[in-house]
PDB file of N, CA and C in Angstrom:
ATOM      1  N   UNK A   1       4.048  -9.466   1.792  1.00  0.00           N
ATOM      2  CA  UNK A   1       3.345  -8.183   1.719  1.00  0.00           C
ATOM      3  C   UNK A   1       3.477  -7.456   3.046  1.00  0.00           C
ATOM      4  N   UNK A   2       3.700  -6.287   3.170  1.00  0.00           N
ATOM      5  CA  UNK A   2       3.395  -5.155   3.992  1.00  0.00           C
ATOM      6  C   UNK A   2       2.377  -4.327   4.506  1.00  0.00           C
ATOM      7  N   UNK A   3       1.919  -4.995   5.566  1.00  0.00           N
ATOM      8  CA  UNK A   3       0.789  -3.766   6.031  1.00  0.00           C
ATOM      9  C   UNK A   3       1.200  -3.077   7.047  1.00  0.00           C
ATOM     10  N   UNK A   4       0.572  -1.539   6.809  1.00  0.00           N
ATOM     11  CA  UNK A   4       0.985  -0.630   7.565  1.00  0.00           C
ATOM     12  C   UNK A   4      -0.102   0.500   8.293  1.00  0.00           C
ATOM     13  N   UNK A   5      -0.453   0.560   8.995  1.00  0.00           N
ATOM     14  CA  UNK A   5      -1.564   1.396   9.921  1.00  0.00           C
ATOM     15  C   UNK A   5      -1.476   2.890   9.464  1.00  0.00           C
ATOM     16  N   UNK A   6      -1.968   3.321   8.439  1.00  0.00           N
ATOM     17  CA  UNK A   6      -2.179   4.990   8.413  1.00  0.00           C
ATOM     18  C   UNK A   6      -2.583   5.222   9.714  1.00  0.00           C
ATOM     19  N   UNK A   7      -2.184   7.318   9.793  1.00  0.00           N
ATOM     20  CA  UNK A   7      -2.420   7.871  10.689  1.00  0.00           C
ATOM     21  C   UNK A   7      -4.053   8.051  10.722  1.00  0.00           C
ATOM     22  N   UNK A   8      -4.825   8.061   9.785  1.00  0.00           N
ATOM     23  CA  UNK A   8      -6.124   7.642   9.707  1.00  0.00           C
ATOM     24  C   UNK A   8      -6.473   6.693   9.634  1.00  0.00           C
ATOM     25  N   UNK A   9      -6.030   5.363  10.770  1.00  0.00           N
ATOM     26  CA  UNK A   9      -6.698   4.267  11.016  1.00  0.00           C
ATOM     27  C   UNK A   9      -7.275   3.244   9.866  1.00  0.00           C
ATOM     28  N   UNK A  10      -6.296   4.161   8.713  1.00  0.00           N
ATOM     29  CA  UNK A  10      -6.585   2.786   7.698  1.00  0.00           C
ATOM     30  C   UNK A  10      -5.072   1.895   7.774  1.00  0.00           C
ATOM     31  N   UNK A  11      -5.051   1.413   6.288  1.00  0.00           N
ATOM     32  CA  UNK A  11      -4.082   0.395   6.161  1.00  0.00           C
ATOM     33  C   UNK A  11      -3.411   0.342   4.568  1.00  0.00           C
ATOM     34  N   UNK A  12      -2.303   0.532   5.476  1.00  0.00           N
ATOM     35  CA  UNK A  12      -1.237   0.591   3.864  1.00  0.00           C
ATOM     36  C   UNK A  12      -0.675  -0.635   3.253  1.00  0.00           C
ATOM     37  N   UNK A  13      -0.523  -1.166   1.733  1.00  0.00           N
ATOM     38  CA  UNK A  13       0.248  -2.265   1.662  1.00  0.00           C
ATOM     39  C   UNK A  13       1.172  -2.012   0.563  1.00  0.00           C
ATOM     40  N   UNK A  14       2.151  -2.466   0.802  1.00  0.00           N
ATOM     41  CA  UNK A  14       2.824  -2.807  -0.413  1.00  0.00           C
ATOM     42  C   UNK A  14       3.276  -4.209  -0.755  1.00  0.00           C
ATOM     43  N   UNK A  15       3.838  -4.962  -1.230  1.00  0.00           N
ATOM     44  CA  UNK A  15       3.678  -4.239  -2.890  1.00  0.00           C
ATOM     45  C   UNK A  15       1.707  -3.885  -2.989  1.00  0.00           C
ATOM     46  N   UNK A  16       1.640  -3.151  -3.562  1.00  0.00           N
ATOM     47  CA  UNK A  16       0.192  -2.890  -3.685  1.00  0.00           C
ATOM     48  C   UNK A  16      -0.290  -3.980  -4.324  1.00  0.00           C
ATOM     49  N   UNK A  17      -1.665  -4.147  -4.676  1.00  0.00           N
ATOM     50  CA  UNK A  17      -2.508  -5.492  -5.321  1.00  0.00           C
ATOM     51  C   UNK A  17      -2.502  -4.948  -6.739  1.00  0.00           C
ATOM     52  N   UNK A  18      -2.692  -3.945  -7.716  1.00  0.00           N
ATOM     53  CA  UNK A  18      -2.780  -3.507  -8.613  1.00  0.00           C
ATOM     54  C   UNK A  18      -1.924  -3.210  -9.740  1.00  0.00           C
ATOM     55  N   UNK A  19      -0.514  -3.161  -8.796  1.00  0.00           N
ATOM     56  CA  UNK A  19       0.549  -2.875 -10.085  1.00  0.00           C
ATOM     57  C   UNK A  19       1.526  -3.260  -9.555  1.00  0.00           C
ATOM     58  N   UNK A  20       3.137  -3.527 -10.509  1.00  0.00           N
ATOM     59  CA  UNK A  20       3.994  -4.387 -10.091  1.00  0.00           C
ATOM     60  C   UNK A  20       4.334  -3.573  -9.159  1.00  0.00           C
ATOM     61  N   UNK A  21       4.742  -4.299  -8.330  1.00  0.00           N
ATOM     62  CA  UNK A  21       5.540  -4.157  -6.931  1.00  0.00           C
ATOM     63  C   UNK A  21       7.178  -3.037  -7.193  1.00  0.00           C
ATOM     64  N   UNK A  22       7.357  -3.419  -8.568  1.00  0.00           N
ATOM     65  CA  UNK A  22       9.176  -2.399  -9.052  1.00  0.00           C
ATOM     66  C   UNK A  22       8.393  -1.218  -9.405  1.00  0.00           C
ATOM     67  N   UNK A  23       7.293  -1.022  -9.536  1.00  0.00           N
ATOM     68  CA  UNK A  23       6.923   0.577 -10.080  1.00  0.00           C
ATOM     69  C   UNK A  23       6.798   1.130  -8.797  1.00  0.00           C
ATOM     70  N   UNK A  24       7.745   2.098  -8.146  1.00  0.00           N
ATOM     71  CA  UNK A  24       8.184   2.741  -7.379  1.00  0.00           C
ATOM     72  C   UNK A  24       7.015   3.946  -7.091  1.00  0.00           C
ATOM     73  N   UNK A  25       5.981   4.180  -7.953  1.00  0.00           N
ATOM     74  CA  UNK A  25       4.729   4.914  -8.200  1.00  0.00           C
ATOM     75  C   UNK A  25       3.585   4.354  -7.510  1.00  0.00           C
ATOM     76  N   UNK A  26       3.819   2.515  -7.156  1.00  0.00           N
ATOM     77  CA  UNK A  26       2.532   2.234  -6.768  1.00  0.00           C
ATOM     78  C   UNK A  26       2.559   1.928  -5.566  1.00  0.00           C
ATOM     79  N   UNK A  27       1.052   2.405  -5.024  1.00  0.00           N
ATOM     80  CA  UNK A  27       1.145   2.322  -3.745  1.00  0.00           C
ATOM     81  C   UNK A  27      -0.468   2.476  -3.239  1.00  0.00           C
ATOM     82  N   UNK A  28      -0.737   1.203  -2.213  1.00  0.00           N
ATOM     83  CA  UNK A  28      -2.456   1.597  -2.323  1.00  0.00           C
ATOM     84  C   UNK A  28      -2.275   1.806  -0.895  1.00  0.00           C
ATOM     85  N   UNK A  29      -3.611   2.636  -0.839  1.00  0.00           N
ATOM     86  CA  UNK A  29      -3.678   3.180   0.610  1.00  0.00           C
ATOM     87  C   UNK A  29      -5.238   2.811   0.631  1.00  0.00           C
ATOM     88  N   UNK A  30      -5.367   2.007   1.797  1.00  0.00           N
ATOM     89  CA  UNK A  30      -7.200   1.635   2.073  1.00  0.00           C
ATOM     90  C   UNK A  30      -7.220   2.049   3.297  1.00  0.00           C
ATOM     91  N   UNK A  31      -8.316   2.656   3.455  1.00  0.00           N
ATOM     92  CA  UNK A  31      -8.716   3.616   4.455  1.00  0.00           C
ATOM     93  C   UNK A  31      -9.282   5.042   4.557  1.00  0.00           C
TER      94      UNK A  31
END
């Protein structure tokens, strides 16, 4: 998995937790 520091001090991941990782659509952003 991928985490990534938004410019608002949150945190990006992919593959996201919610949907498959090949749907090119998903993408969670916490923060």
């Amino acid at each position: 998995m991928t985490v990534a520091k938004t410019p608002s001090g949150g945190e990006m991941y992919w593959p996201p937790l919610h949907l498959p990782p090949k749907d090119p659509r998903s993408l969670l952003v916490l923060g």
